[in-house]
PDB file of N, CA and C in Angstrom:
ATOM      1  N   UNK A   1     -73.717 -24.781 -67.372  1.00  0.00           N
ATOM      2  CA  UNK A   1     -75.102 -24.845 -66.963  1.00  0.00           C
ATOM      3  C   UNK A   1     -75.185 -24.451 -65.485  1.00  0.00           C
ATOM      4  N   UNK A   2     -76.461 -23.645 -65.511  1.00  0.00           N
ATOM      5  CA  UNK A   2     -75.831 -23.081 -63.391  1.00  0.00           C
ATOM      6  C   UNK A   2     -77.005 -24.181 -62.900  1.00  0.00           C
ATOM      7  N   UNK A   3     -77.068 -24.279 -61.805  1.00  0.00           N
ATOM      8  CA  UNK A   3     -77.840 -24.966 -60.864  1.00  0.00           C
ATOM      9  C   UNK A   3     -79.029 -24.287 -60.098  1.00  0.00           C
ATOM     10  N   UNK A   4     -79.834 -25.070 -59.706  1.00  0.00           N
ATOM     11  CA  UNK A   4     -80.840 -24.151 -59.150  1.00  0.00           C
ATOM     12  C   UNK A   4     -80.864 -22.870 -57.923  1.00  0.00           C
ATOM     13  N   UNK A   5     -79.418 -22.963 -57.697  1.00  0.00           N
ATOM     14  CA  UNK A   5     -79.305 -21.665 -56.781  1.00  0.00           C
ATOM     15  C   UNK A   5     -78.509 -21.144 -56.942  1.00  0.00           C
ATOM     16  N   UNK A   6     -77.794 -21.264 -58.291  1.00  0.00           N
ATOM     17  CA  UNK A   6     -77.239 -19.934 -59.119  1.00  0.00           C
ATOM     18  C   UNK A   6     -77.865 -19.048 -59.496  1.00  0.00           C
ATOM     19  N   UNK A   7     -77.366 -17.668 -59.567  1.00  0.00           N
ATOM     20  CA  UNK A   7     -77.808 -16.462 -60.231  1.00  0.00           C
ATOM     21  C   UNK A   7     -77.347 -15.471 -60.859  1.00  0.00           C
ATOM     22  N   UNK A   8     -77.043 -15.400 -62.067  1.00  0.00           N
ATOM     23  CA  UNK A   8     -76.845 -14.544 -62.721  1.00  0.00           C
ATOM     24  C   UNK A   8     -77.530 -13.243 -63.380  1.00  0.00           C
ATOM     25  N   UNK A   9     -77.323 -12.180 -61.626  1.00  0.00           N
ATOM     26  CA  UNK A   9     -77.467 -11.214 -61.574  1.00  0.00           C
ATOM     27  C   UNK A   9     -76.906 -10.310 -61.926  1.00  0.00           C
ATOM     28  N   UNK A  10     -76.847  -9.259 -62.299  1.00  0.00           N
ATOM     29  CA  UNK A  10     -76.117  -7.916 -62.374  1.00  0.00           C
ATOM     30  C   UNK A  10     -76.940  -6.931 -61.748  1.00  0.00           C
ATOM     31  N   UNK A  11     -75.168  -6.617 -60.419  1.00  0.00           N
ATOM     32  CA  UNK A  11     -76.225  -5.957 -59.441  1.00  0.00           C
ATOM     33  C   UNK A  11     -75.522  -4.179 -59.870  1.00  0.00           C
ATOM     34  N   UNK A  12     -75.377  -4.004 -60.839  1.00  0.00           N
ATOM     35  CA  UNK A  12     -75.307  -2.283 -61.394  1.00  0.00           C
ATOM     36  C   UNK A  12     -76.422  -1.835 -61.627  1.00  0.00           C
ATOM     37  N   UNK A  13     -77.232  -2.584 -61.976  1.00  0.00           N
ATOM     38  CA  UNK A  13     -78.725  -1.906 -62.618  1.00  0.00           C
ATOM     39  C   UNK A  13     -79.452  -1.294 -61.617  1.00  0.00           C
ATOM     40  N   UNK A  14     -79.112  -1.929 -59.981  1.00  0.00           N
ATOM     41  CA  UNK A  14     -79.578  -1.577 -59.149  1.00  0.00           C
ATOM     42  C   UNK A  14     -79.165   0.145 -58.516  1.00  0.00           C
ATOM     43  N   UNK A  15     -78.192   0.139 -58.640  1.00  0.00           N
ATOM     44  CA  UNK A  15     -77.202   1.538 -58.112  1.00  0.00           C
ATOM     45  C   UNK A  15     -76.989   2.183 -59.059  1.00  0.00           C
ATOM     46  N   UNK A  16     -77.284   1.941 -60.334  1.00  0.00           N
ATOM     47  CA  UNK A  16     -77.621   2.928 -61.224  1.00  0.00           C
ATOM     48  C   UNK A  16     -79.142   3.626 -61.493  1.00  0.00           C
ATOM     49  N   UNK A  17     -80.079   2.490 -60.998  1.00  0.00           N
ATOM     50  CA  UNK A  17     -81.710   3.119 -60.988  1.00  0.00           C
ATOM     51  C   UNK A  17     -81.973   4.300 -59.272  1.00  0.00           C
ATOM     52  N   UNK A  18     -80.981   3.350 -58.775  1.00  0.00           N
ATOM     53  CA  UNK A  18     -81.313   4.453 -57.161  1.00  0.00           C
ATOM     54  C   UNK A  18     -80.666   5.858 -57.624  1.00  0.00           C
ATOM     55  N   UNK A  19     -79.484   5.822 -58.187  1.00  0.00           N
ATOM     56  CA  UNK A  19     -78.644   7.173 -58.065  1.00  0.00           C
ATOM     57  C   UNK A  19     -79.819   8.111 -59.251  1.00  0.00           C
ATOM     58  N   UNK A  20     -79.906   7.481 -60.284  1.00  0.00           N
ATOM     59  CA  UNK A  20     -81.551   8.140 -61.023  1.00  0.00           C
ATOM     60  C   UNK A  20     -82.627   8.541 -60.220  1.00  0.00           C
ATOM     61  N   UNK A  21     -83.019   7.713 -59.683  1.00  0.00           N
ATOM     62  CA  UNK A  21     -84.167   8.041 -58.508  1.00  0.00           C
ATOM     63  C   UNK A  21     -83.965   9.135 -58.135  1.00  0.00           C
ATOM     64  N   UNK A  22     -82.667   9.270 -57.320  1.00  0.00           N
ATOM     65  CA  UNK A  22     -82.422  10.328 -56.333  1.00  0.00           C
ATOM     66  C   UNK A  22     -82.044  11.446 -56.942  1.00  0.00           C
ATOM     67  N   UNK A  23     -81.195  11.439 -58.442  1.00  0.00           N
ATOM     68  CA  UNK A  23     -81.228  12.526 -59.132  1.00  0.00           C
ATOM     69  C   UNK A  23     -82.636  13.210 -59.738  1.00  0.00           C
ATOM     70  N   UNK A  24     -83.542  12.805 -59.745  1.00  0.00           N
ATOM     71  CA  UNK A  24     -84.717  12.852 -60.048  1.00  0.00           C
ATOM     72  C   UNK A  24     -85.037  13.580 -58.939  1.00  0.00           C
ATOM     73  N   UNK A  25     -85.748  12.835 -57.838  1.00  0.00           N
ATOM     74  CA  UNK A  25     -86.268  13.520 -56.846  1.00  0.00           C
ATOM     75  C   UNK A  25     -85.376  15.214 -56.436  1.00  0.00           C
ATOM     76  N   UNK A  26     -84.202  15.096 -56.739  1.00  0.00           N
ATOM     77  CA  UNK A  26     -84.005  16.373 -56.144  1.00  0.00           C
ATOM     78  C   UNK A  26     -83.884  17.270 -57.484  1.00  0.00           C
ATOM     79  N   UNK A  27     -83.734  16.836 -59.012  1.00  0.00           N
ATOM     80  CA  UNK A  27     -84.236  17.849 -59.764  1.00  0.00           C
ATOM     81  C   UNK A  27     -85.528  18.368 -59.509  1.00  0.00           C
ATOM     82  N   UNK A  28     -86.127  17.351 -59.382  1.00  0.00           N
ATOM     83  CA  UNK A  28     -87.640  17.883 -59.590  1.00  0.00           C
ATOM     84  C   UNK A  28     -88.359  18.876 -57.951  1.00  0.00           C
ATOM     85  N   UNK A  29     -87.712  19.042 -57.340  1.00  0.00           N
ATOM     86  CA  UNK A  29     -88.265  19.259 -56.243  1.00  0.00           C
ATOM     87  C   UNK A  29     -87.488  20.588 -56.399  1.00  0.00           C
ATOM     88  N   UNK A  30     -85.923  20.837 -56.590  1.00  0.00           N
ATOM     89  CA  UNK A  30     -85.293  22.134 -57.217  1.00  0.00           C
ATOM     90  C   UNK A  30     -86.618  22.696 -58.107  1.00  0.00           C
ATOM     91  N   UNK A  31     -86.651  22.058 -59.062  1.00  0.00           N
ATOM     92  CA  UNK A  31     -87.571  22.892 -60.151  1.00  0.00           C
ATOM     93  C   UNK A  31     -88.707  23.453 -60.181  1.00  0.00           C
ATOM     94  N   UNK A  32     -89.115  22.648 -58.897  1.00  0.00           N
ATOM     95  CA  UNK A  32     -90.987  23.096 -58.601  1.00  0.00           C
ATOM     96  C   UNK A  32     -90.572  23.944 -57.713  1.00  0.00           C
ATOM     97  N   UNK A  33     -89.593  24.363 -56.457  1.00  0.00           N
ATOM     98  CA  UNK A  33     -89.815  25.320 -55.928  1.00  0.00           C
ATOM     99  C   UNK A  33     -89.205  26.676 -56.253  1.00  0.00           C
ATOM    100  N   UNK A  34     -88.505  26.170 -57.422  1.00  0.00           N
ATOM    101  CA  UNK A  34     -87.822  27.691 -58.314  1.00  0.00           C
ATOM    102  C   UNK A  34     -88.965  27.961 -59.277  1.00  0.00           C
ATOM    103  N   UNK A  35     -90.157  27.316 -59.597  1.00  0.00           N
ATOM    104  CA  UNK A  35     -90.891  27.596 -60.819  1.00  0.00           C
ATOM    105  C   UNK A  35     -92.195  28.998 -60.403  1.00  0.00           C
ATOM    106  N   UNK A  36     -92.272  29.613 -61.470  1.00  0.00           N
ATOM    107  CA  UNK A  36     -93.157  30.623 -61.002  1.00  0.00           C
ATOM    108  C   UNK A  36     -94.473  30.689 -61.543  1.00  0.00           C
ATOM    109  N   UNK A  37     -95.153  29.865 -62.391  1.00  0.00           N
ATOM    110  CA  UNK A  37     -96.433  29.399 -62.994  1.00  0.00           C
ATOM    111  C   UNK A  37     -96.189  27.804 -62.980  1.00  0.00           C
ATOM    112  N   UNK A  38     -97.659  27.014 -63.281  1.00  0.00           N
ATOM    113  CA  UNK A  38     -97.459  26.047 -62.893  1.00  0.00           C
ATOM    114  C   UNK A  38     -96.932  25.531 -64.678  1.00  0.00           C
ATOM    115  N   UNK A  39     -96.915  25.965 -65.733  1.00  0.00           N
ATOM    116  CA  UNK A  39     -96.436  25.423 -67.012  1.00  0.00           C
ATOM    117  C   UNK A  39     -94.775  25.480 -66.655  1.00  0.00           C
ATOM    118  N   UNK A  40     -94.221  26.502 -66.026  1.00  0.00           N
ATOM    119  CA  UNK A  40     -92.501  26.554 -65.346  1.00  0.00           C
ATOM    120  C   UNK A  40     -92.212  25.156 -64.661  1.00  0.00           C
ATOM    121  N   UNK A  41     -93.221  24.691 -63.730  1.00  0.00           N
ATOM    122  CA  UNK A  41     -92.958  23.535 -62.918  1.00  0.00           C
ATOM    123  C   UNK A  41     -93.368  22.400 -63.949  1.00  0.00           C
ATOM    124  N   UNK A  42     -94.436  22.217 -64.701  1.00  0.00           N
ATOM    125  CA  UNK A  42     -94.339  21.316 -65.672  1.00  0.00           C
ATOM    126  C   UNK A  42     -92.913  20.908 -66.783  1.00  0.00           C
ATOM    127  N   UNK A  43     -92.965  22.106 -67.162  1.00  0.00           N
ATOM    128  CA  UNK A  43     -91.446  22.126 -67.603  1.00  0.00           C
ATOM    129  C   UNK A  43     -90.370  21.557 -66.704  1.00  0.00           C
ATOM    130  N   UNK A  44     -90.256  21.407 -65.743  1.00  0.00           N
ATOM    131  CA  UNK A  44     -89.431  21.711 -64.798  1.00  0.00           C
ATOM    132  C   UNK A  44     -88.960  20.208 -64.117  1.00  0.00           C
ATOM    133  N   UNK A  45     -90.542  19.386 -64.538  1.00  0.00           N
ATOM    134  CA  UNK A  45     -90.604  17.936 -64.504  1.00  0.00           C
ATOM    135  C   UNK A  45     -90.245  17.335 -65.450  1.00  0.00           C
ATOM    136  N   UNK A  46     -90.463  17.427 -66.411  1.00  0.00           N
ATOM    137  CA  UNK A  46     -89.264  16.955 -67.805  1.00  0.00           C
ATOM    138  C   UNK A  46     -88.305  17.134 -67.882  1.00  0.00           C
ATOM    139  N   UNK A  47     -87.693  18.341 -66.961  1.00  0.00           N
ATOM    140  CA  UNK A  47     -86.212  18.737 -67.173  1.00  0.00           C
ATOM    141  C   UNK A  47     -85.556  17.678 -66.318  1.00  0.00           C
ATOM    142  N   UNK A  48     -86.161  17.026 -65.062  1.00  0.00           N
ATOM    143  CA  UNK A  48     -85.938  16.381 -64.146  1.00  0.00           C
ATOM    144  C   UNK A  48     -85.747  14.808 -64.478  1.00  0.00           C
ATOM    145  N   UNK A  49     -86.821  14.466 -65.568  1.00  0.00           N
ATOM    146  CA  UNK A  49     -86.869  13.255 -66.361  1.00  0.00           C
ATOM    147  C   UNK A  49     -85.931  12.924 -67.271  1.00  0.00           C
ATOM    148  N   UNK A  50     -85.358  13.682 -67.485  1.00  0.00           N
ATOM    149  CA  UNK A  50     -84.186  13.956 -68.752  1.00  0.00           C
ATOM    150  C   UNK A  50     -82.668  14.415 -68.016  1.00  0.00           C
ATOM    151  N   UNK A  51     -82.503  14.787 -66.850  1.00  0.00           N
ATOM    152  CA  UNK A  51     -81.451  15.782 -66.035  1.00  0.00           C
ATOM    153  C   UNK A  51     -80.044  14.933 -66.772  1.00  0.00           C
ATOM    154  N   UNK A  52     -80.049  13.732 -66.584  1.00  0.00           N
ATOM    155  CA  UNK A  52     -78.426  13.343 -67.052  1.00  0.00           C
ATOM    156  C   UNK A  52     -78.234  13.254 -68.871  1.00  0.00           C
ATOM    157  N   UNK A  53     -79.134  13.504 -69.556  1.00  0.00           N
ATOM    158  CA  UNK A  53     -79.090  14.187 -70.727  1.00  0.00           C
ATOM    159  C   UNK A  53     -78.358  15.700 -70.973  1.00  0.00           C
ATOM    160  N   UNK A  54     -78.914  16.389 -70.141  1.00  0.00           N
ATOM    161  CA  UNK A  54     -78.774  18.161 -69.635  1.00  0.00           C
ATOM    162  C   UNK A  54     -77.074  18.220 -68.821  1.00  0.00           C
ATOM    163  N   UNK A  55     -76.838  16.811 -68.334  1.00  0.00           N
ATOM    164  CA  UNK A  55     -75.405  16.640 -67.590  1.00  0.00           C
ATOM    165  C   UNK A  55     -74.297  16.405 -68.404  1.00  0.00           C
ATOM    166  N   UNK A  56     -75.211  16.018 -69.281  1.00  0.00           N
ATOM    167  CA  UNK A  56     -73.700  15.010 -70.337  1.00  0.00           C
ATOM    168  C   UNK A  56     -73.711  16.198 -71.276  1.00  0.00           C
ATOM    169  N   UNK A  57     -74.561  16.945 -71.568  1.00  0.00           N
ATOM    170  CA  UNK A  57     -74.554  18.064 -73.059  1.00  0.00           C
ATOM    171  C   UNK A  57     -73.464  19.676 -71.911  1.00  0.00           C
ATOM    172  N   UNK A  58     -73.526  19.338 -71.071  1.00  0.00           N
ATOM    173  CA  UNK A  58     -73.043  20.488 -70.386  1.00  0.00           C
ATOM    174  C   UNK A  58     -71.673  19.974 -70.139  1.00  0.00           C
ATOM    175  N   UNK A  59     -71.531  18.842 -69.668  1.00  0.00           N
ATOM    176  CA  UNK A  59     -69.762  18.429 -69.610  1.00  0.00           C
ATOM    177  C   UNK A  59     -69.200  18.526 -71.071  1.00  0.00           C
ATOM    178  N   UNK A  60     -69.719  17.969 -71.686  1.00  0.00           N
ATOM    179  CA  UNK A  60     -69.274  18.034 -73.207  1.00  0.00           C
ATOM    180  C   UNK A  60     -69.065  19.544 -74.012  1.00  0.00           C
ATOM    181  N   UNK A  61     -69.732  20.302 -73.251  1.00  0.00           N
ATOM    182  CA  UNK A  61     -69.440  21.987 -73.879  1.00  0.00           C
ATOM    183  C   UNK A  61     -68.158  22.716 -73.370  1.00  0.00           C
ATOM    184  N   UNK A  62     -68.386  21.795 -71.728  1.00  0.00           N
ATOM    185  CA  UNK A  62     -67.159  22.521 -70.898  1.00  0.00           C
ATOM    186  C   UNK A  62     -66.360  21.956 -71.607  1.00  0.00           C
ATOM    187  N   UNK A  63     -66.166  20.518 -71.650  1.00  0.00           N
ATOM    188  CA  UNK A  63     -64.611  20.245 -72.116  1.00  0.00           C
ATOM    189  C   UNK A  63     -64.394  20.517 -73.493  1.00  0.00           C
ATOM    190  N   UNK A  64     -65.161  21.374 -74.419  1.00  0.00           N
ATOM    191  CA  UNK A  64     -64.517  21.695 -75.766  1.00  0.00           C
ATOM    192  C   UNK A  64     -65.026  20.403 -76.834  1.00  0.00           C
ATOM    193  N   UNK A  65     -66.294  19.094 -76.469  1.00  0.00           N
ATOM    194  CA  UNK A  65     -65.939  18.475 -77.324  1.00  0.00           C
ATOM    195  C   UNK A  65     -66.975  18.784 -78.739  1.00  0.00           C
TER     196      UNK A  65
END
């Protein structure tokens, strides 16, 4: 039983939402200033929302799996 100034935190969730964040912000900011209509940059924001989807399908091709 913990006590009132125990906490059972888990502090990964934290440094895993920042490193997202920041992968985010710089997909999306890549994508809008490479985009050449604004449906390219729309696109371009989903690609950004999704980027470690697009990371893991691309390591997985390189390494043959």
């Amino acid at each position: 039983m913990m006590g009132k100034n125990e906490c059972n935190c888990n502090s990964t969730a934290g440094t895993s939402s920042a490193i997202y964040g920041l992968g985010f912000i710089g997909a999306a900011a890549y994508y809008l200033m490479t985009a050449t209509s604004i449906w390219v940059g729309i696109i371009g924001i989903f690609k950004a929302i999704f980027w470690p989807a697009f990371l893991v399908y691309g390591l997985l091709k390189l390494l043959g799996a």
